[in-house]
C-alpha atoms as a PDB file:
ATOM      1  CA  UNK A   1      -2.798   5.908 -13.712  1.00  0.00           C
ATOM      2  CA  UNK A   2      -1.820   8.270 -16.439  1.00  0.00           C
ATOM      3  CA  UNK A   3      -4.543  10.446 -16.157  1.00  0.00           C
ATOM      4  CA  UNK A   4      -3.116  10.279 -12.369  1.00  0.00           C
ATOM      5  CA  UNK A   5       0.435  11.163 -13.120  1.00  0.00           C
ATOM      6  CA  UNK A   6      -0.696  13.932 -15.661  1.00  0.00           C
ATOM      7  CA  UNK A   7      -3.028  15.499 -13.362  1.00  0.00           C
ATOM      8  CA  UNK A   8      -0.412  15.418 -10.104  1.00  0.00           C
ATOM      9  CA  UNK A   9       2.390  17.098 -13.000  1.00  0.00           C
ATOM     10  CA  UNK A  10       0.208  20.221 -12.874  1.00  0.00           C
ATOM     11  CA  UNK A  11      -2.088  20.020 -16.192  1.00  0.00           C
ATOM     12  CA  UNK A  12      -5.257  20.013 -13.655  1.00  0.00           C
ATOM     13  CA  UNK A  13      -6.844  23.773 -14.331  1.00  0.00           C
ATOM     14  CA  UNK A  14      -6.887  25.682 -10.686  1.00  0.00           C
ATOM     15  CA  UNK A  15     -10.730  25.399  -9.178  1.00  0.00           C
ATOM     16  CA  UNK A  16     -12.215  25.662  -5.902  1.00  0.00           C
ATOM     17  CA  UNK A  17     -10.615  24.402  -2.899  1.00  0.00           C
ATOM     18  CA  UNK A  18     -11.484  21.031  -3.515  1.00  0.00           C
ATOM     19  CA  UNK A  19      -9.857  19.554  -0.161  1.00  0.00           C
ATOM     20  CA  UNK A  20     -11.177  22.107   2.118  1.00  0.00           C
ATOM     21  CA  UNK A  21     -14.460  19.602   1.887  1.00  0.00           C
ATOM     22  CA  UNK A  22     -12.855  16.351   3.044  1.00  0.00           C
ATOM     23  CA  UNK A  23     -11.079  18.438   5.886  1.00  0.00           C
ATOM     24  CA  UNK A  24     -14.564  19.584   6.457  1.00  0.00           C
ATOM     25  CA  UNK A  25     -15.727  16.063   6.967  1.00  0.00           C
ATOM     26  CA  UNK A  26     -12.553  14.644   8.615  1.00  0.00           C
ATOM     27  CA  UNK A  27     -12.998  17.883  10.610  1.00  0.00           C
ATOM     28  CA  UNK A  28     -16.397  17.024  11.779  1.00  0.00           C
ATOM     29  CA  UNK A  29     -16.956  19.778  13.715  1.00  0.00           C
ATOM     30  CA  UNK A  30     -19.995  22.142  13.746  1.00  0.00           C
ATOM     31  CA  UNK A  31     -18.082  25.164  12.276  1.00  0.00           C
ATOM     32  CA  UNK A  32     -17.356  22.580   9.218  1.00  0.00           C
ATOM     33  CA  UNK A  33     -20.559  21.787   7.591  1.00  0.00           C
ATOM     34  CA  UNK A  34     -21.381  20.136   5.026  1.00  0.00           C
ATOM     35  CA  UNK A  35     -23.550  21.139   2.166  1.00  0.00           C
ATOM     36  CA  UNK A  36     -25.748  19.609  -0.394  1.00  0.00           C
ATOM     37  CA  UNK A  37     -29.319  20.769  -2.121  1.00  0.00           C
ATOM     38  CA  UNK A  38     -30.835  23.346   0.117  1.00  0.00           C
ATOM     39  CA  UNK A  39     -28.980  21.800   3.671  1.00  0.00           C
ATOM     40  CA  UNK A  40     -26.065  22.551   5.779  1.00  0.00           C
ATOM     41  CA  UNK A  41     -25.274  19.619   7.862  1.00  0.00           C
ATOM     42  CA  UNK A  42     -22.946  19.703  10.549  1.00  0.00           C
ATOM     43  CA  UNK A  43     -21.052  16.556  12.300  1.00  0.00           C
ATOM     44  CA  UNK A  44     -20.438  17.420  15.802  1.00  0.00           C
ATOM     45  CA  UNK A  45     -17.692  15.268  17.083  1.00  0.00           C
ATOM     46  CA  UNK A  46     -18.635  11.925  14.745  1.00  0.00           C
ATOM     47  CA  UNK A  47     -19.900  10.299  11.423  1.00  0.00           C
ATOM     48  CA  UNK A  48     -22.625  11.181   9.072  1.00  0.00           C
ATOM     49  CA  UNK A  49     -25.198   9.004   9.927  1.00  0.00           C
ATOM     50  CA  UNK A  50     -25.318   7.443   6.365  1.00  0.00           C
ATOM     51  CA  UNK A  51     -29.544   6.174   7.164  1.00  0.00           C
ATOM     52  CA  UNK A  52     -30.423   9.820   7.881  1.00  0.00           C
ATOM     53  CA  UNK A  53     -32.751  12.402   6.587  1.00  0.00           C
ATOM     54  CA  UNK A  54     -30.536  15.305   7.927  1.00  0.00           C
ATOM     55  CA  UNK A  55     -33.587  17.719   6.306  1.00  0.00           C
ATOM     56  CA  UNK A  56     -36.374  16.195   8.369  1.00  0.00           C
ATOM     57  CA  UNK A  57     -34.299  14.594  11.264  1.00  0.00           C
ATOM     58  CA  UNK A  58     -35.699  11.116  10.534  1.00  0.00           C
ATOM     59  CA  UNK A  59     -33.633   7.903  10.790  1.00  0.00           C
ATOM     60  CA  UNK A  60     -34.162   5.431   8.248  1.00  0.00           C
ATOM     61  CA  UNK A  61     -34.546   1.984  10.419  1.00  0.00           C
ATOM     62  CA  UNK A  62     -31.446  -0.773   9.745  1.00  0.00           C
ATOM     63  CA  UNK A  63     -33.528  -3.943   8.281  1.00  0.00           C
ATOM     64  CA  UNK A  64     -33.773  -5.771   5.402  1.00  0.00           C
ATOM     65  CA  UNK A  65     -34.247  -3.282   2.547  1.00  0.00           C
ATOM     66  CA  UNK A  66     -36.841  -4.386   1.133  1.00  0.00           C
ATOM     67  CA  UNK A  67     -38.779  -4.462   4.283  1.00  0.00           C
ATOM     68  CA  UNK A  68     -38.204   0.055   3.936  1.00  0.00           C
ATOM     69  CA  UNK A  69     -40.350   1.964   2.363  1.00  0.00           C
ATOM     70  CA  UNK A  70     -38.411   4.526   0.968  1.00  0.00           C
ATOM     71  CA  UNK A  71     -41.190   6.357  -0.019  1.00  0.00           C
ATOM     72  CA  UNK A  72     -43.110   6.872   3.614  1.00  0.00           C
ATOM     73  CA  UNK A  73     -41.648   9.954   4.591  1.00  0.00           C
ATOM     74  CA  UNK A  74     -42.905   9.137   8.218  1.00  0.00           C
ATOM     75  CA  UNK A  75     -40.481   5.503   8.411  1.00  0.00           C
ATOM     76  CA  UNK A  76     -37.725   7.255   6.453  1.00  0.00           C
ATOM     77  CA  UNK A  77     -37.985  10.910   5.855  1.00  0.00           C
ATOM     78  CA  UNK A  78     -37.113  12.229   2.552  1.00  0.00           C
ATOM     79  CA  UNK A  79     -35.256   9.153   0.685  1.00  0.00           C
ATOM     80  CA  UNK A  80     -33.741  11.955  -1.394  1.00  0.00           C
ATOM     81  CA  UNK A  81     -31.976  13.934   1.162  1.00  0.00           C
ATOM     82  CA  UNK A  82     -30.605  10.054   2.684  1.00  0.00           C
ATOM     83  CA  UNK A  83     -29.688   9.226  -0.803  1.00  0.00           C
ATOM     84  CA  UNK A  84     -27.409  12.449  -2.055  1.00  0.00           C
ATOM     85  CA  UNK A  85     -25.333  11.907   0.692  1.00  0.00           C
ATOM     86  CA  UNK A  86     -24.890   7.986   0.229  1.00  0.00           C
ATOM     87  CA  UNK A  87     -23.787   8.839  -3.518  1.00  0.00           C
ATOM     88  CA  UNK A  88     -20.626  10.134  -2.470  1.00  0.00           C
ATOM     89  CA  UNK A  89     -20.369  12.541  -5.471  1.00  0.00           C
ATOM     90  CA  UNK A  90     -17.833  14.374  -2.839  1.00  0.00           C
ATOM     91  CA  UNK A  91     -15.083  11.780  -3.239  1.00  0.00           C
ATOM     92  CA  UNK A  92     -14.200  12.112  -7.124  1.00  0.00           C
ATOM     93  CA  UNK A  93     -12.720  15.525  -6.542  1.00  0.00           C
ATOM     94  CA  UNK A  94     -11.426  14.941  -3.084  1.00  0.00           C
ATOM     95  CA  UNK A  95      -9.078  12.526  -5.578  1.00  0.00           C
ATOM     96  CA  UNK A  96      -8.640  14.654  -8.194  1.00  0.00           C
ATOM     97  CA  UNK A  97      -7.220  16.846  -4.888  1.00  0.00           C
ATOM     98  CA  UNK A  98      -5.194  14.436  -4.037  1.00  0.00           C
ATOM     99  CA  UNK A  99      -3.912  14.006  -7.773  1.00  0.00           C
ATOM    100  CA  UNK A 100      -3.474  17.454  -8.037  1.00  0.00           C
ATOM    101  CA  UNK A 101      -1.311  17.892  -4.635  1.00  0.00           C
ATOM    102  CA  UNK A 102      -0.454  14.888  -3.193  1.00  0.00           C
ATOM    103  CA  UNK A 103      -1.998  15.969   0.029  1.00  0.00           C
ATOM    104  CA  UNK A 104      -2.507  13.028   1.711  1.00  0.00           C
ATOM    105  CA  UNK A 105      -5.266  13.683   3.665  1.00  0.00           C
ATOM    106  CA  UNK A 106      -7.760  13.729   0.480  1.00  0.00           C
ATOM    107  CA  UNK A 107      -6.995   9.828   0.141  1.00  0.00           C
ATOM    108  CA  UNK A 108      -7.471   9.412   3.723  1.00  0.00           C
ATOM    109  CA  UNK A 109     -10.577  11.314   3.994  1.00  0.00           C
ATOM    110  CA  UNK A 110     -11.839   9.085   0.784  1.00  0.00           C
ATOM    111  CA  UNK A 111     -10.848   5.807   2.495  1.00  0.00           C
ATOM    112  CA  UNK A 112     -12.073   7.248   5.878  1.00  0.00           C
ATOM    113  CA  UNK A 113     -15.996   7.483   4.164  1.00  0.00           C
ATOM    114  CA  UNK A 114     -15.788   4.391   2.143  1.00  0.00           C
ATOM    115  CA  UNK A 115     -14.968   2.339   4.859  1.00  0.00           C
ATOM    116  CA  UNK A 116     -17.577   4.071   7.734  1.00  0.00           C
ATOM    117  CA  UNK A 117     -19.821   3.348   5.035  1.00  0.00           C
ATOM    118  CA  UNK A 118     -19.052  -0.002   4.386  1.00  0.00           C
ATOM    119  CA  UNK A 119     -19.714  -0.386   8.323  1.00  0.00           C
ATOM    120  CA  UNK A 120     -22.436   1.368   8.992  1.00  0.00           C
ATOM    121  CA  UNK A 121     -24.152  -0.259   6.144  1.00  0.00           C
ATOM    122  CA  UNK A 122     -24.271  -3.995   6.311  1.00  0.00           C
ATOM    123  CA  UNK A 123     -25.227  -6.014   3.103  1.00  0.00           C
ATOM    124  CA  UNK A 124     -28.882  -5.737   2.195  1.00  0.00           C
ATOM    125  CA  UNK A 125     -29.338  -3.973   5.337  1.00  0.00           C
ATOM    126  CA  UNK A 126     -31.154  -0.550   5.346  1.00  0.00           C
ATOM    127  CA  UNK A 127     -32.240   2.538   2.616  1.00  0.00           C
ATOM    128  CA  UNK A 128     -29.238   2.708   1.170  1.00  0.00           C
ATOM    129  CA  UNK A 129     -29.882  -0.500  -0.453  1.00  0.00           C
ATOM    130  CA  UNK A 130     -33.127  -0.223  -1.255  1.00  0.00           C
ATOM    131  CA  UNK A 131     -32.823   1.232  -5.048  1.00  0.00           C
ATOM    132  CA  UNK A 132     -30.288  -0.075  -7.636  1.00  0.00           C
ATOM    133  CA  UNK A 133     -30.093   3.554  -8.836  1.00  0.00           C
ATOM    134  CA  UNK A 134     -28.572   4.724  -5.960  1.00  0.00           C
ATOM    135  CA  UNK A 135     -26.092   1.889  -5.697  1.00  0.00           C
ATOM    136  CA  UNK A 136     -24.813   2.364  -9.094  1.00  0.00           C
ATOM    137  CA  UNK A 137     -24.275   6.217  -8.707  1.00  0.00           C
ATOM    138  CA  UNK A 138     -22.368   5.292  -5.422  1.00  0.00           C
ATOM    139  CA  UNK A 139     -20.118   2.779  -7.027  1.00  0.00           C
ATOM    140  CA  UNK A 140     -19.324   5.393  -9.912  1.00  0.00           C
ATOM    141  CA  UNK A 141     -18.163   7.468  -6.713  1.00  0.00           C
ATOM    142  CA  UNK A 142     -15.851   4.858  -5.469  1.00  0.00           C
ATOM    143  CA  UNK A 143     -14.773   3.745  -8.818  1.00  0.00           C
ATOM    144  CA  UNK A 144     -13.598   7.104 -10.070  1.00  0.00           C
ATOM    145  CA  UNK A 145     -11.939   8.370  -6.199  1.00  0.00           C
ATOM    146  CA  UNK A 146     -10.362   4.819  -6.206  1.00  0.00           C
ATOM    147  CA  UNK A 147      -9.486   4.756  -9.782  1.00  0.00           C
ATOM    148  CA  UNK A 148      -8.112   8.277  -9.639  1.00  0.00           C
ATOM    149  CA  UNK A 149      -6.435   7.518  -6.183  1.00  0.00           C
ATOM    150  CA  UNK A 150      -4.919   4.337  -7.144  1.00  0.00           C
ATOM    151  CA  UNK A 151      -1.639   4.905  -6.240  1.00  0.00           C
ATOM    152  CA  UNK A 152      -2.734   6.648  -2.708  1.00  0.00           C
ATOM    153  CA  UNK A 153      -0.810   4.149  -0.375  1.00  0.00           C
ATOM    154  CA  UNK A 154      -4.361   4.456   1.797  1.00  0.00           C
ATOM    155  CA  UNK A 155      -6.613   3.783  -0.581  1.00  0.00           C
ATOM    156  CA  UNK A 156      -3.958   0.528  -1.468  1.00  0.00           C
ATOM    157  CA  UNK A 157      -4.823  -0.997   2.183  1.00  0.00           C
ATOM    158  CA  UNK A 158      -8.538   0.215   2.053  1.00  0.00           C
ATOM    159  CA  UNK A 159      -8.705  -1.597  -1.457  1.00  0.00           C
ATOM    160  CA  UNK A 160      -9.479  -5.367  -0.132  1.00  0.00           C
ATOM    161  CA  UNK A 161     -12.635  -4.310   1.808  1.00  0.00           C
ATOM    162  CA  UNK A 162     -14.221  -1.623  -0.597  1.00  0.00           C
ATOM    163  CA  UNK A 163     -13.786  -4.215  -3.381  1.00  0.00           C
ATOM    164  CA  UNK A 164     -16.014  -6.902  -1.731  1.00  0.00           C
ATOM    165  CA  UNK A 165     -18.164  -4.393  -0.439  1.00  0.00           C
ATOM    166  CA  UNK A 166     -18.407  -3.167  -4.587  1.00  0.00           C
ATOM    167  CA  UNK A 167     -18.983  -6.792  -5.379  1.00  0.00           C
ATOM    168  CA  UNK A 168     -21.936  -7.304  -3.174  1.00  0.00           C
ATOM    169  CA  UNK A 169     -23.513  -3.783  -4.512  1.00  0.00           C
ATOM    170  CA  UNK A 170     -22.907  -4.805  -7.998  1.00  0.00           C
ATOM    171  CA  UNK A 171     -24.271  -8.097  -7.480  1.00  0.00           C
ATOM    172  CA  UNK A 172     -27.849  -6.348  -6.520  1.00  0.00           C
ATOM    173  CA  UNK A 173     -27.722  -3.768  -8.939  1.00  0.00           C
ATOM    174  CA  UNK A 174     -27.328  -7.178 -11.617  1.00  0.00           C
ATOM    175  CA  UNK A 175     -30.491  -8.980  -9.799  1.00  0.00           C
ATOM    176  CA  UNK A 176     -32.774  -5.839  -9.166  1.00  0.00           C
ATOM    177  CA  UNK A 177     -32.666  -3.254 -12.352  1.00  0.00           C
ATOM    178  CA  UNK A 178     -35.253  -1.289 -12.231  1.00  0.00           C
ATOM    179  CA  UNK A 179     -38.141  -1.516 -14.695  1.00  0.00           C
ATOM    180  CA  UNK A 180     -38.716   2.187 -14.107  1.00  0.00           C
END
């Protein structure tokens, strides 16, 4: 909460336009992609589809994770391309936005991807539970945009749900490390 306070007070260094990525998103329109390794995705008109290889246009199917292979590119696509976006590496600076300006609609646009995710991706249910790697990087995401955020009165009311979804992930990240 200090770092919160001492970031909103102005000792945050100017960088890119931070928010202008989370409009993007909220946006969701094709003239606001968004962009990761060597893609620009676009959202016409609705959600990322969080089981989706955007680079090879396959949909991972919604079953029991460990019933997807992650690794047959013709079930899945590339895992890799599914998996950046389900780390959410976008929402630590969309708080550090907020932090920084107040602006509101950084904390919703955080909230707004947590909880679509939380939806789209039942427990055990699909790639994006299928490797306790990814998991973990995603709850770093949430834990540092909600940690950062904490006094965002949206993130506040999003807070009950994200914390038993982040209960559930943590709980298979505890029962399935990876001996890799």
């Amino acid at each position: 909460r200090r770092e919160a306070r001492r970031l909103r007070a102005g000792r945050l260094t100017e960088g890119p336009p931070l928010l202008a990525a989370a409009r993007r998103l909220l946006a969701a329109g094709p003239e606001h992609p968004i962009r990761f390794f060597d893609l620009e995705i676009a959202f016409p008109g609705e959600w990322p589809d969080w089981s989706k290889d955007y680079r090879g246009g396959v949909r991972a199917p919604l079953r029991f994770y460990a019933d997807v292979d992650y690794r047959d590119e013709r079930e899945v696509g590339d895992s890799k391309y599914t998996w950046e976006l389900n780390r959410h590496q976008f929402l630590a600076p969309w708080a550090l936005e907020w932090a920084r300006t107040g602006d509101e609609s950084a904390a919703a646009a955080i909230a707004a991807v947590v909880l679509d995710w939380i939806q789209a991706n039942p427990r055990y249910r699909g790639i994006n539970w299928g490797s306790a790697l990814e998991l973990s990087l995603r709850l770093i995401s949430w834990g540092l945009a909600f940690e950062i955020g904490t006094e965002a009165p949206i993130l506040a009311e999003a807070r009950p749900l994200v914390l038993q979804s982040v209960a559930e992930q943590a709980a298979y990240v505890r029962h399935t490390l990876s001996a890799h």
